[in-house]
N, C-alpha and C. Protein backbone atom coordinates (compact mmCIF):
# COMPACT_ATOMS: atom_id res chain seq x y z
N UNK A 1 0.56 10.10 0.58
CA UNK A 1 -0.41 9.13 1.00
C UNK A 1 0.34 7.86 1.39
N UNK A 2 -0.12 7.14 2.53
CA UNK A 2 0.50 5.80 2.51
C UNK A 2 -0.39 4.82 2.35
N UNK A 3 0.51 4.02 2.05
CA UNK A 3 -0.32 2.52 1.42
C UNK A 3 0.51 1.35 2.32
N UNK A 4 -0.69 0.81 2.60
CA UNK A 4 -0.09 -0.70 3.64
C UNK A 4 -0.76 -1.79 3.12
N UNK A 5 0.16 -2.67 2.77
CA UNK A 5 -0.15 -4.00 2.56
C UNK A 5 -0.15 -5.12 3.15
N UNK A 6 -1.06 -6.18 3.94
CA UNK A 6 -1.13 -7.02 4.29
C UNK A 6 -0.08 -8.36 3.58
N UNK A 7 0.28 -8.79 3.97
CA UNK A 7 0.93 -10.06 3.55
C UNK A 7 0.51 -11.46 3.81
N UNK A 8 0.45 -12.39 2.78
CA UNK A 8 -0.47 -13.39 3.55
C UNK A 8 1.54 -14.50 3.86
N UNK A 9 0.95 -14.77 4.95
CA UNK A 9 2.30 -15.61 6.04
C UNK A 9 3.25 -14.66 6.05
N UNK A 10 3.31 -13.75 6.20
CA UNK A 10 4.15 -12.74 6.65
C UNK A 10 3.49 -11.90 8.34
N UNK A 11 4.49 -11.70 9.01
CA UNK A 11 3.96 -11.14 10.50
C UNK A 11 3.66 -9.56 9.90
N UNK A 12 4.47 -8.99 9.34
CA UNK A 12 4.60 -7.45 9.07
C UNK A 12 4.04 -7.10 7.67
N UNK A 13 3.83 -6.06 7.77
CA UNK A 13 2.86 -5.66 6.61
C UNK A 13 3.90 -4.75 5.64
N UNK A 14 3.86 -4.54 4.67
CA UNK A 14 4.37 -3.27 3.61
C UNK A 14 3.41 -2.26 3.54
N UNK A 15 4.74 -0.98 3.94
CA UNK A 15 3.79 0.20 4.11
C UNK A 15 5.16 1.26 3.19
N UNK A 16 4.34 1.91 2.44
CA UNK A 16 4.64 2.55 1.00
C UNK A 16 4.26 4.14 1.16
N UNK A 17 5.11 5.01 1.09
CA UNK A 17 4.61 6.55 1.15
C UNK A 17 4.55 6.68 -0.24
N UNK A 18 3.62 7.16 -1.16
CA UNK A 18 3.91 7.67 -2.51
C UNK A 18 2.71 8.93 -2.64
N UNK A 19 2.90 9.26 -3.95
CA UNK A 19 2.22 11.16 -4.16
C UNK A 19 0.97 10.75 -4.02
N UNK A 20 -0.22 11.75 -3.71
CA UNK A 20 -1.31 12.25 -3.41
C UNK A 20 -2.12 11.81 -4.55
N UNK A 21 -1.56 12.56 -5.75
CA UNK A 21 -2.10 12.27 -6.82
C UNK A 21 -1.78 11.15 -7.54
N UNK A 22 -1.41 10.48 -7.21
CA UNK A 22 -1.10 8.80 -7.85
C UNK A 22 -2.07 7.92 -7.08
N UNK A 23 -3.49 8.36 -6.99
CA UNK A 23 -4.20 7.52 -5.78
C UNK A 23 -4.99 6.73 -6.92
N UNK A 24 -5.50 7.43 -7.60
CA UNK A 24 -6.38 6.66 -8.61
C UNK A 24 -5.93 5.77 -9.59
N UNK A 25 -4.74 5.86 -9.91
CA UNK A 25 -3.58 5.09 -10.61
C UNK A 25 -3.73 4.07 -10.23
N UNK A 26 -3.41 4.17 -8.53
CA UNK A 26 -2.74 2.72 -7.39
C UNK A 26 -4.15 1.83 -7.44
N UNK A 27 -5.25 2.76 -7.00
CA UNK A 27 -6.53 1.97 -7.02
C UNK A 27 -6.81 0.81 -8.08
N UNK A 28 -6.53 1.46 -9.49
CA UNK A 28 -6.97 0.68 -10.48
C UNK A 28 -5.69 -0.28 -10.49
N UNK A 29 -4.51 -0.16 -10.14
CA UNK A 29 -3.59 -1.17 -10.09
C UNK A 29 -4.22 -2.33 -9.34
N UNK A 30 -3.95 -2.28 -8.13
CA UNK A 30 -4.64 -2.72 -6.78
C UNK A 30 -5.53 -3.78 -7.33
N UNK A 31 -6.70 -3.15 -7.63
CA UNK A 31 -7.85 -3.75 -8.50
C UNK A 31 -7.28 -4.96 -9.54
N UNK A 32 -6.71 -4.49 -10.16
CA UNK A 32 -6.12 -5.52 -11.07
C UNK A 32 -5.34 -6.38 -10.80
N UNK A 33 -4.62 -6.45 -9.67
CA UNK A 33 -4.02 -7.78 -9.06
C UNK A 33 -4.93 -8.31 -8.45
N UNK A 34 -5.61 -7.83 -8.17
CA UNK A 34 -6.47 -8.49 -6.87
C UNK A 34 -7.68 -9.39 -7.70
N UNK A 35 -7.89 -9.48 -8.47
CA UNK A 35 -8.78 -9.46 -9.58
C UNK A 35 -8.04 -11.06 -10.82
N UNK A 36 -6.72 -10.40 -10.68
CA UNK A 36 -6.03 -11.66 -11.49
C UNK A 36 -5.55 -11.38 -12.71
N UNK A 37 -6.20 -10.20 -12.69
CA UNK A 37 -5.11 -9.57 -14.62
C UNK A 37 -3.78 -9.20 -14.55
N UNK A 38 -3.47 -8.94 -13.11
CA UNK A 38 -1.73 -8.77 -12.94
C UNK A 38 -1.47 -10.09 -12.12
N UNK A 39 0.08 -10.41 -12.64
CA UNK A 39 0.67 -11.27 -11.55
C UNK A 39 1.27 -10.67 -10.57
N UNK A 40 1.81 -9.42 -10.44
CA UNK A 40 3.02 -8.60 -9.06
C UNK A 40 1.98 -7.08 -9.38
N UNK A 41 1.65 -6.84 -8.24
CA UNK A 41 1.35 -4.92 -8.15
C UNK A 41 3.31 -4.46 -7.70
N UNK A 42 3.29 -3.73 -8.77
CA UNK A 42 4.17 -2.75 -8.58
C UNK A 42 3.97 -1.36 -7.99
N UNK A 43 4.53 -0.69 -7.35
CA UNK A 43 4.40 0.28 -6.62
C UNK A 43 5.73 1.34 -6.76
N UNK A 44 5.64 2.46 -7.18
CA UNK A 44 6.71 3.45 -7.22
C UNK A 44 6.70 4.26 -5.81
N UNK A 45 7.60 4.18 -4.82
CA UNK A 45 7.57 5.30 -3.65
C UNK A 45 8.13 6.72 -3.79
N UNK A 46 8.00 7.55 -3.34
CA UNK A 46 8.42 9.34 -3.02
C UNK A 46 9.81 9.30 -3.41
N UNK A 47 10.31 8.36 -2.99
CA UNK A 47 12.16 8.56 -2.60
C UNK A 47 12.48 7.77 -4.12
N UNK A 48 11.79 6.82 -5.18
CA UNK A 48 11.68 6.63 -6.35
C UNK A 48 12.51 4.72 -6.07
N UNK A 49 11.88 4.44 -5.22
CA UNK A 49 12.28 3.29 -5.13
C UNK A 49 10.80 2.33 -5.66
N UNK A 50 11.23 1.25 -6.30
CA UNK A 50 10.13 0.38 -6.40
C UNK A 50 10.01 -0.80 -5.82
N UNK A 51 8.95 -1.04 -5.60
CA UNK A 51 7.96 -1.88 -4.61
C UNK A 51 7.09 -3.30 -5.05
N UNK A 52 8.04 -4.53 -5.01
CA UNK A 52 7.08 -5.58 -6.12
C UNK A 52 6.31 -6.68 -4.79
N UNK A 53 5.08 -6.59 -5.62
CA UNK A 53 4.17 -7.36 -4.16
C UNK A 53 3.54 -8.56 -5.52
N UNK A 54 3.61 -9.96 -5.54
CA UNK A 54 2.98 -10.90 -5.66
C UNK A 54 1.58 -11.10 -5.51
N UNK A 55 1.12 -10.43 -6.88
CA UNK A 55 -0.86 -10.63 -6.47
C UNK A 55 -1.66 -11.56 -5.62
N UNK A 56 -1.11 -12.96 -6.11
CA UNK A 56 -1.81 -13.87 -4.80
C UNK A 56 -1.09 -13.66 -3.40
N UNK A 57 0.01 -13.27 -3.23
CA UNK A 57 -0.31 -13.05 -1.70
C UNK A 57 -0.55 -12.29 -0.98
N UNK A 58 -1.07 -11.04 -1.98
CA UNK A 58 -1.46 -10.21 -1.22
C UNK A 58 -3.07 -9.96 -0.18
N UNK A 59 -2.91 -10.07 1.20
CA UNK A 59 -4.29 -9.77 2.13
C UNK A 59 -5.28 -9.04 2.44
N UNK A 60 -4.31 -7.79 2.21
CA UNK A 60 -5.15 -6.65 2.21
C UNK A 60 -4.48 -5.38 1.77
N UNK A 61 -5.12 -4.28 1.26
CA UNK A 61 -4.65 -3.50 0.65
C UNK A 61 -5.53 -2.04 1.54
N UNK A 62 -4.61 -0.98 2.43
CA UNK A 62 -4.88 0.09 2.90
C UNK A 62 -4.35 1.27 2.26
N UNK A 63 -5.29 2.32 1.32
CA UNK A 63 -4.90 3.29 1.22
C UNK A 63 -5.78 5.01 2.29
N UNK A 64 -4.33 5.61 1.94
CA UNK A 64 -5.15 6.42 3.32
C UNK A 64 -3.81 6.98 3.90
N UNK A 65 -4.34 8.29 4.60
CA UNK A 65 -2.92 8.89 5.44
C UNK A 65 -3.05 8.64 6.47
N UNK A 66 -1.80 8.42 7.37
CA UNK A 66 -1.97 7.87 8.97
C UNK A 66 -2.73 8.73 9.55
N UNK A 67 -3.41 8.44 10.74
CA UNK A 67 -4.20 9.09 11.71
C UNK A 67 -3.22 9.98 12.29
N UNK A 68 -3.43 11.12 12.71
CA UNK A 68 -2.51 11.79 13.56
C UNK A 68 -1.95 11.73 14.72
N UNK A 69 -1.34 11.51 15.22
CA UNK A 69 -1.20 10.82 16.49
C UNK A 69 -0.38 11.94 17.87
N UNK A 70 -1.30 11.51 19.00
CA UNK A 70 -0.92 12.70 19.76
C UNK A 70 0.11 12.27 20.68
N UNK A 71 0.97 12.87 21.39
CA UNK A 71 1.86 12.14 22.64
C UNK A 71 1.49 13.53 24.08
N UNK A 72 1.74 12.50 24.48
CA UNK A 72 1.44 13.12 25.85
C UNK A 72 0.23 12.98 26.66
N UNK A 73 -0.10 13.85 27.32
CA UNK A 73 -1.44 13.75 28.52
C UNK A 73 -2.46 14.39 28.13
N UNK A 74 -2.51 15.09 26.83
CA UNK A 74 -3.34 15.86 26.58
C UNK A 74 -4.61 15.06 25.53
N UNK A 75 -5.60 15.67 25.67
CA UNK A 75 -7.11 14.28 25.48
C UNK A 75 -7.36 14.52 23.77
């Protein structure tokens, strides 16, 4: 699943691949920074790297797998 994060004064966003089943985990994380009971959402990725995002600046929070995306001429 990926997860993209908005940044507030940042141009580019943080975007995070981690497991399928760690969705409900992230949610209630998410929730809790956003909310004010955490100061940093931490985030573990696939490749086992971690991910520290600052609750207040965070803008927005996208979970969800990319759209599929087609190339070429075909509709």
């Amino acid at each position: 699943m990926d997860v993209r994060i908005g940044v507030t004064q940042a141009p580019r966003e943080i975007t995070v691949e981690i497991d399928d089943a760690a969705r409900d985990d992230l949610h209630a994380r998410v929730e809790a920074a956003l909310s004010g009971a955490t100061d940093v959402l931490w985030l573990d990725d696939r490749r086992g790297r971690q991910v520290a995002v600052p609750a207040s600046k965070i803008a927005y929070v996208e979970l969800g797998s990319p759209e599929e995306r087609r190339i070429g001429f075909g509709g």
